[in-house]
Protein backbone atom coordinates (compact mmCIF):
# COMPACT_ATOMS: atom_id res chain seq x y z
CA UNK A 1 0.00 0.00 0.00
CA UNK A 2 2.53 2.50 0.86
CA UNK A 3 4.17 1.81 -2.76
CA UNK A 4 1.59 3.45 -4.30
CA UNK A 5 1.99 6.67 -3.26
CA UNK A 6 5.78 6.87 -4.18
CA UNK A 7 5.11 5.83 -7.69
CA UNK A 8 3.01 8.12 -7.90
CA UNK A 9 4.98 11.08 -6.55
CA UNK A 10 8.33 9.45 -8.40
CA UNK A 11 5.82 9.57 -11.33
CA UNK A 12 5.00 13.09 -11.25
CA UNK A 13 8.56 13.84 -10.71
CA UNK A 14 9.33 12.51 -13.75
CA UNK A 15 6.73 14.58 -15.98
CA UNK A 16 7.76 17.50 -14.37
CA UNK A 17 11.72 17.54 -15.03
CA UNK A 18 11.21 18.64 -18.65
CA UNK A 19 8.84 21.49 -17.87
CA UNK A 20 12.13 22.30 -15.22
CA UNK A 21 14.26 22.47 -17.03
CA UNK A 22 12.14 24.24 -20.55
CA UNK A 23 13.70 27.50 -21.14
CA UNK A 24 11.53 30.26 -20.09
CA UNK A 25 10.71 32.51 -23.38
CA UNK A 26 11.65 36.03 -22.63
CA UNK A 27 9.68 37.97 -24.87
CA UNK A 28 5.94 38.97 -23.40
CA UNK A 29 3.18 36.93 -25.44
CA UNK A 30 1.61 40.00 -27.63
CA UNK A 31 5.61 40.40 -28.66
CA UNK A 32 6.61 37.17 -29.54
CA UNK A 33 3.19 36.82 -31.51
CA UNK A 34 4.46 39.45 -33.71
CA UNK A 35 8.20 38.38 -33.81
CA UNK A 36 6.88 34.83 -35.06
CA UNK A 37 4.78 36.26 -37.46
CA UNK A 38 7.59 38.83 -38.99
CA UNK A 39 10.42 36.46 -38.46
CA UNK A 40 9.05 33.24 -38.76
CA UNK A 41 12.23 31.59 -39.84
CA UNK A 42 14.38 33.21 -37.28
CA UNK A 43 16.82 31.79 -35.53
CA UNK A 44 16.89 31.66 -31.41
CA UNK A 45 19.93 31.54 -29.30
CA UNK A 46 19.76 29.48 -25.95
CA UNK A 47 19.22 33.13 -24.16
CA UNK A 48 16.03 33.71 -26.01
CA UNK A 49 17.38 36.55 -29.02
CA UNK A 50 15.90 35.87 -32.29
CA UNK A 51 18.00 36.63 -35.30
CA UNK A 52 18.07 36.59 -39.16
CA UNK A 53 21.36 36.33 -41.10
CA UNK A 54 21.01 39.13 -43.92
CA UNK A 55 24.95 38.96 -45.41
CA UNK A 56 26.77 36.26 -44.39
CA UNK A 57 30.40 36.95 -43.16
CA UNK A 58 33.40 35.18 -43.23
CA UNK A 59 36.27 34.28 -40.59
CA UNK A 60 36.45 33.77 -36.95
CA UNK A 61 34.17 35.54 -34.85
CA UNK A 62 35.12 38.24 -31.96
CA UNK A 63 35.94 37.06 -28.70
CA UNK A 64 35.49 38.82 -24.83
CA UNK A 65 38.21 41.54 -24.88
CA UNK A 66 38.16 41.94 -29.07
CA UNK A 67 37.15 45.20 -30.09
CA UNK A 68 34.48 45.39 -32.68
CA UNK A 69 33.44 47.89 -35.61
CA UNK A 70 29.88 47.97 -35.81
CA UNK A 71 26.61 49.74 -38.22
CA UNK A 72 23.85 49.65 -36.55
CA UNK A 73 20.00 50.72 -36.41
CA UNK A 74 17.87 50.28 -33.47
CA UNK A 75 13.88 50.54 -33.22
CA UNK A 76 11.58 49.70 -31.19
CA UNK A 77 8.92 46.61 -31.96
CA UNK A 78 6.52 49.05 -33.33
CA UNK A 79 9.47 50.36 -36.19
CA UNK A 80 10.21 53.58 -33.65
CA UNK A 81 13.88 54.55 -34.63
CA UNK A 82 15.50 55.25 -31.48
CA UNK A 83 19.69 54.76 -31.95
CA UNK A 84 21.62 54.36 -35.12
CA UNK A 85 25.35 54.91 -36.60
CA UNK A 86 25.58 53.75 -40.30
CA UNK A 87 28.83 56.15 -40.59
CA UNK A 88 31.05 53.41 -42.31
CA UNK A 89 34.12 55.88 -41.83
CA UNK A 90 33.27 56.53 -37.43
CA UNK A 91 31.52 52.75 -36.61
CA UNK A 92 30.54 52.38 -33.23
CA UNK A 93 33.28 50.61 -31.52
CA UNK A 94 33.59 48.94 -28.34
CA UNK A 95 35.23 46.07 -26.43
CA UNK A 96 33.46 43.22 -26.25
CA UNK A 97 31.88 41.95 -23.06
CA UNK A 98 32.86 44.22 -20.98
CA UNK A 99 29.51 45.35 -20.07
CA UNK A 100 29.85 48.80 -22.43
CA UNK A 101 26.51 47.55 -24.13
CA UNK A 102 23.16 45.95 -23.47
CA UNK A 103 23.77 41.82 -22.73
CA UNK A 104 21.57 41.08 -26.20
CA UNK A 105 24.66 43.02 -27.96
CA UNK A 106 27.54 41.35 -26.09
CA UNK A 107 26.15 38.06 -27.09
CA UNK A 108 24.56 37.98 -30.19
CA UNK A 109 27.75 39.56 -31.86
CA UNK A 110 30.21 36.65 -29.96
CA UNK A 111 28.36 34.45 -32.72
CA UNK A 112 28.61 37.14 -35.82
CA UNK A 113 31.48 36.90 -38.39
CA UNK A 114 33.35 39.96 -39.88
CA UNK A 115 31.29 41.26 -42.87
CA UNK A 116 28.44 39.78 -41.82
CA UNK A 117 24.74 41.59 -41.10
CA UNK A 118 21.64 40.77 -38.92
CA UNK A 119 18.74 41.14 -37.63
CA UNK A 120 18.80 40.87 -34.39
CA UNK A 121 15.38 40.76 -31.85
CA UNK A 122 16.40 41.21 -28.60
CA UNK A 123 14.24 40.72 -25.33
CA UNK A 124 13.84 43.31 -23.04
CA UNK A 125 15.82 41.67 -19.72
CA UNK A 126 18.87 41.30 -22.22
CA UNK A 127 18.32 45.21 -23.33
CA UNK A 128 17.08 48.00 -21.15
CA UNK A 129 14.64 45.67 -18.68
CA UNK A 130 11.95 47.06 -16.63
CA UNK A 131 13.81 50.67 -16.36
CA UNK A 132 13.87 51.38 -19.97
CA UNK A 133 16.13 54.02 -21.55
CA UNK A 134 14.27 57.34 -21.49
CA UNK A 135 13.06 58.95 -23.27
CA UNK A 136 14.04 56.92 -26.54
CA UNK A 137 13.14 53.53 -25.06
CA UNK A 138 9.79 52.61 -23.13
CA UNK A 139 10.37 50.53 -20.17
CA UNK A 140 10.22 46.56 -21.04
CA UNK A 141 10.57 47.39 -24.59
CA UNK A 142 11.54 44.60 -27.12
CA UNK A 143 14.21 45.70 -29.43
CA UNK A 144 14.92 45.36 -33.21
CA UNK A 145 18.88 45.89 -34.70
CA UNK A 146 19.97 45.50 -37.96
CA UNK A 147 23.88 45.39 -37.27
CA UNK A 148 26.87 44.52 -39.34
CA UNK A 149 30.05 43.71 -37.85
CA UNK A 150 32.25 45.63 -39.87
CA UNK A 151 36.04 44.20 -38.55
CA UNK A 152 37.33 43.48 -35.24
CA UNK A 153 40.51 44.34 -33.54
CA UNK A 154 41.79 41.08 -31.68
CA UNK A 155 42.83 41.45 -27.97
CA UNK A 156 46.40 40.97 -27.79
């Protein structure tokens, strides 16, 4: 009699690991409605960032320390510009995760080659989270880059 109950609970314990251990989707529901329905065939890192490979590049990509060259635009879901340098003689550069930019930006580029351009559809706890950027960005906003890593300067 007392076997029962165990099963059962070992049971349970069992159906439950996967939905444990399920990655938790970062975008709020009306956002990753439209997301799926713009992007459909985007791709999704294991933190949740969706992305779209416009121009593929070629090489090695940058690595923590590496300084990159980037273009960039940034809107918001709704196609609100609210950042952009497409200045192909002053890119935005920066060294790579060392916290100079939002988390979405210090990981999605890890994965980009030089020459290469995305889309990029980041969620807002890897952007500006619950505090926003203000005025330009709302607070929990969902944000859309199209960025191409122009070259990158390897750490020495």
């Amino acid at each position: 009699m007392r076997l029962l109950p165990v099963a059962l609970l070992f049971a349970a314990a069992l159906s439950l690991k996967p939905a444990l251990f399920a990655q938790r989707e970062k975008f709020n529901y009306d956002d990753l409605v439209y997301v799926e329905k713009t992007w459909p065939n985007a791709q999704k890192t294991n933190t949740g960032i969706r992305y779209v490979i416009l121009q593929p590049g070629e090489g090695q990509p940058p690595k923590p320390g590496d300084m990159v060259h980037v273009l960039y635009v940034g809107t918001l879901l709704n196609g609100t510009p609210f950042d952009k340098n497409l200045d192909r003689n002053k890119p935005f550069s920066f060294r790579l995760g060392r916290g100079i930019v939002i988390v979405g930006w210090d990981q999605v580029i890890q994965l980009m080659k030089p020459g290469e351009k995305r889309i990029v559809i980041i969620p807002p706890e890897l952007a500006y989270g619950s505090m926003g950027d203000p005025p330009k960005v709302p607070r929990d906003a969902s944000l859309i880059f199209t960025i191409e890593l122009l070259s990158i300067d390897r750490e020495q």
